[in-house]
C-alpha atoms as a PDB file:
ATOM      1  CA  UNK A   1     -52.896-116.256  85.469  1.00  0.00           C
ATOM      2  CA  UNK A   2     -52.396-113.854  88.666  1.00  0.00           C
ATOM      3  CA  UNK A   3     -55.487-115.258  89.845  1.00  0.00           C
ATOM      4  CA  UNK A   4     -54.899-119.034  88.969  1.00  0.00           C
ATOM      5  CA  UNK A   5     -51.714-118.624  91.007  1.00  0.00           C
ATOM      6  CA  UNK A   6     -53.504-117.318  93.651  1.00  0.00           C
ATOM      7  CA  UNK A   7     -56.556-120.084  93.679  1.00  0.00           C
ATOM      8  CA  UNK A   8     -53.595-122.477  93.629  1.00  0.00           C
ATOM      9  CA  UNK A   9     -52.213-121.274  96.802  1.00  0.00           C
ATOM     10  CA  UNK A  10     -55.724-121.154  98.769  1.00  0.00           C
ATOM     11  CA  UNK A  11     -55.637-125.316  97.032  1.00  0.00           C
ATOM     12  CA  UNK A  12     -58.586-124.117  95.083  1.00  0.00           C
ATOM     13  CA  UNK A  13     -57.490-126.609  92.597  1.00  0.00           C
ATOM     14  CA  UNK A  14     -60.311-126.891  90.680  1.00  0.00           C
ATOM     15  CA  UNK A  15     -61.185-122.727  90.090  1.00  0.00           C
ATOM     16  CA  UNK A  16     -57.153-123.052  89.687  1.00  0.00           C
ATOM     17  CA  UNK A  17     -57.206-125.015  87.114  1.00  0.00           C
ATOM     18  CA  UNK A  18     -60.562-123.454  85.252  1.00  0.00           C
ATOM     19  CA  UNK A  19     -58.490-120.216  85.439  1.00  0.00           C
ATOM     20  CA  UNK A  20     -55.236-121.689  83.742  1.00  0.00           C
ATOM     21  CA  UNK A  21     -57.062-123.256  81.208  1.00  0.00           C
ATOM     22  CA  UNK A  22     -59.220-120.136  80.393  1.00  0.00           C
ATOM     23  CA  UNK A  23     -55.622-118.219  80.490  1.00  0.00           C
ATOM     24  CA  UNK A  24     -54.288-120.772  77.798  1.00  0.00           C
ATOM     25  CA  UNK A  25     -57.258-120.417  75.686  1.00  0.00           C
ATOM     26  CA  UNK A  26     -56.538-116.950  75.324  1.00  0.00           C
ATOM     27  CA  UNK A  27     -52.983-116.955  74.874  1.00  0.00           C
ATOM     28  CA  UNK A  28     -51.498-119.964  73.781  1.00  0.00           C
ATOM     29  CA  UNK A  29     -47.782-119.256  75.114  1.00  0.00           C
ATOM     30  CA  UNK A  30     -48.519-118.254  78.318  1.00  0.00           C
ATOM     31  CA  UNK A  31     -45.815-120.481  80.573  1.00  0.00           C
ATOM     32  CA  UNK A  32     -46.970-119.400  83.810  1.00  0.00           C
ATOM     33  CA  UNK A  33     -50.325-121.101  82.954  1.00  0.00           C
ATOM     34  CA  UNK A  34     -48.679-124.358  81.724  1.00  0.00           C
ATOM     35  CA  UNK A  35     -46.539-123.948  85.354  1.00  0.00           C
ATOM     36  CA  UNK A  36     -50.154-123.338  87.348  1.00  0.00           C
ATOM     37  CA  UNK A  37     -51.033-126.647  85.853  1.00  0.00           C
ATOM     38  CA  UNK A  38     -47.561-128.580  86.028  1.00  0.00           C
ATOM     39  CA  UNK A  39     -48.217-127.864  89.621  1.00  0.00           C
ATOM     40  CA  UNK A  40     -51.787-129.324  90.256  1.00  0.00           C
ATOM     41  CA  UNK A  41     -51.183-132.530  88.514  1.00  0.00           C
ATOM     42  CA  UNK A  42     -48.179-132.863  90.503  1.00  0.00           C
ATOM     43  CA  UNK A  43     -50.143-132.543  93.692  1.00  0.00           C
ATOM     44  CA  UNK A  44     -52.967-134.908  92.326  1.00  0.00           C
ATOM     45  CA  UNK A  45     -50.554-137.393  92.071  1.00  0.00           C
ATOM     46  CA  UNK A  46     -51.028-137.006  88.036  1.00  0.00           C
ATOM     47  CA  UNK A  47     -46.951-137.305  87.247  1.00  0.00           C
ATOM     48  CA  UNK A  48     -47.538-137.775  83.319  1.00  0.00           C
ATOM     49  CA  UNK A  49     -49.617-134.875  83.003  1.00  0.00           C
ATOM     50  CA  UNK A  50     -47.597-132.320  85.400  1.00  0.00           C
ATOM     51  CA  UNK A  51     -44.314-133.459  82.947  1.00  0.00           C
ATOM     52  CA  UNK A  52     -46.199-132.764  80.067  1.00  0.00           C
ATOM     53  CA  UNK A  53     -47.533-129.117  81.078  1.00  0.00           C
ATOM     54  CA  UNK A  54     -43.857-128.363  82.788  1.00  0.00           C
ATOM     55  CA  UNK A  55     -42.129-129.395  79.597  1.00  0.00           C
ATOM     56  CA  UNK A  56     -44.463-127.083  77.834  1.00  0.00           C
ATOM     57  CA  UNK A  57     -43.813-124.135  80.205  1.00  0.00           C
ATOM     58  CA  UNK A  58     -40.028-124.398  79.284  1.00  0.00           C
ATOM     59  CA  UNK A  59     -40.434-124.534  75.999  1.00  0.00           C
ATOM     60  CA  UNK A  60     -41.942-121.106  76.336  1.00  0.00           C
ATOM     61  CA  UNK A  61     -39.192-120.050  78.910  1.00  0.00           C
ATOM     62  CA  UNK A  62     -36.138-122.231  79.615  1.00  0.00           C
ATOM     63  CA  UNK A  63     -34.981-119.744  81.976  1.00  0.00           C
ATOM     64  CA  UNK A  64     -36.984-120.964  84.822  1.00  0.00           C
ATOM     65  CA  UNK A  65     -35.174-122.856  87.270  1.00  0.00           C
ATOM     66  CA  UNK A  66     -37.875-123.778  89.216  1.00  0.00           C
ATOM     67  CA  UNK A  67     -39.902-125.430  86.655  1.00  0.00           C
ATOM     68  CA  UNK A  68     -36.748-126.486  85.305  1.00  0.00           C
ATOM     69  CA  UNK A  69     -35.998-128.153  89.280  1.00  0.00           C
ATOM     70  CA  UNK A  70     -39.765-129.461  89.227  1.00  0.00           C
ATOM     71  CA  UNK A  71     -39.349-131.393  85.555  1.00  0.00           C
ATOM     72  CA  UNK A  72     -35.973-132.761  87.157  1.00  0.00           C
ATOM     73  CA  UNK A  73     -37.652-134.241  90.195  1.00  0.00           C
ATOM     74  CA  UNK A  74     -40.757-135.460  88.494  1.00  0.00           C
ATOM     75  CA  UNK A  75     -38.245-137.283  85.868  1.00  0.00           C
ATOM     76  CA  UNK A  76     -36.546-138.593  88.307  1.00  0.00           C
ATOM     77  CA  UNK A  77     -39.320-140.326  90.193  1.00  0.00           C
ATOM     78  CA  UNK A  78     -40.551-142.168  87.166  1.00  0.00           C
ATOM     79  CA  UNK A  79     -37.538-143.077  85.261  1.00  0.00           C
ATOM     80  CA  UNK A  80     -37.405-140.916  82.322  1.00  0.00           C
ATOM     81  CA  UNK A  81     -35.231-138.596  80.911  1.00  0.00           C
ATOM     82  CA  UNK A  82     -33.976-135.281  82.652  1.00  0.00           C
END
């Protein structure tokens, strides 16, 4: 996941996402992964997705507020639930 995060923030979004997904397949309950790619749909533009992989991070660790602030804002913008 280190190196997801860190493909993310060279927006290598495409090795970022590989390396997420390879992260997940490995360990199911890994929220940082599910937050990796919460954050590259958001920046695609792909709102439905980046809810769905937020929502999963929390459910694997409701104590992070910035996912938690991320959800919120994404909800927000399309009408839905917070």
């Amino acid at each position: 996941v280190g190196e997801a995060q860190a493909a993310f923030a060279r927006n290598k979004f495409v090795e970022a996402r590989a390396l997420a997904e390879q992260a997940l397949r490995v360990y199911r309950r890994n929220d940082k992964a599910y937050e990796v790619l919460g954050d590259i749909f958001r920046l695609q533009g792909k709102t439905d997705e980046a809810i769905n992989m937020y929502s999963m991070s929390l459910q694997l660790n409701p104590r992070n507020p910035v996912v938690m602030q991320r959800l919120e804002r994404l909800s927000r913008m399309t009408g839905g639930p917070t």
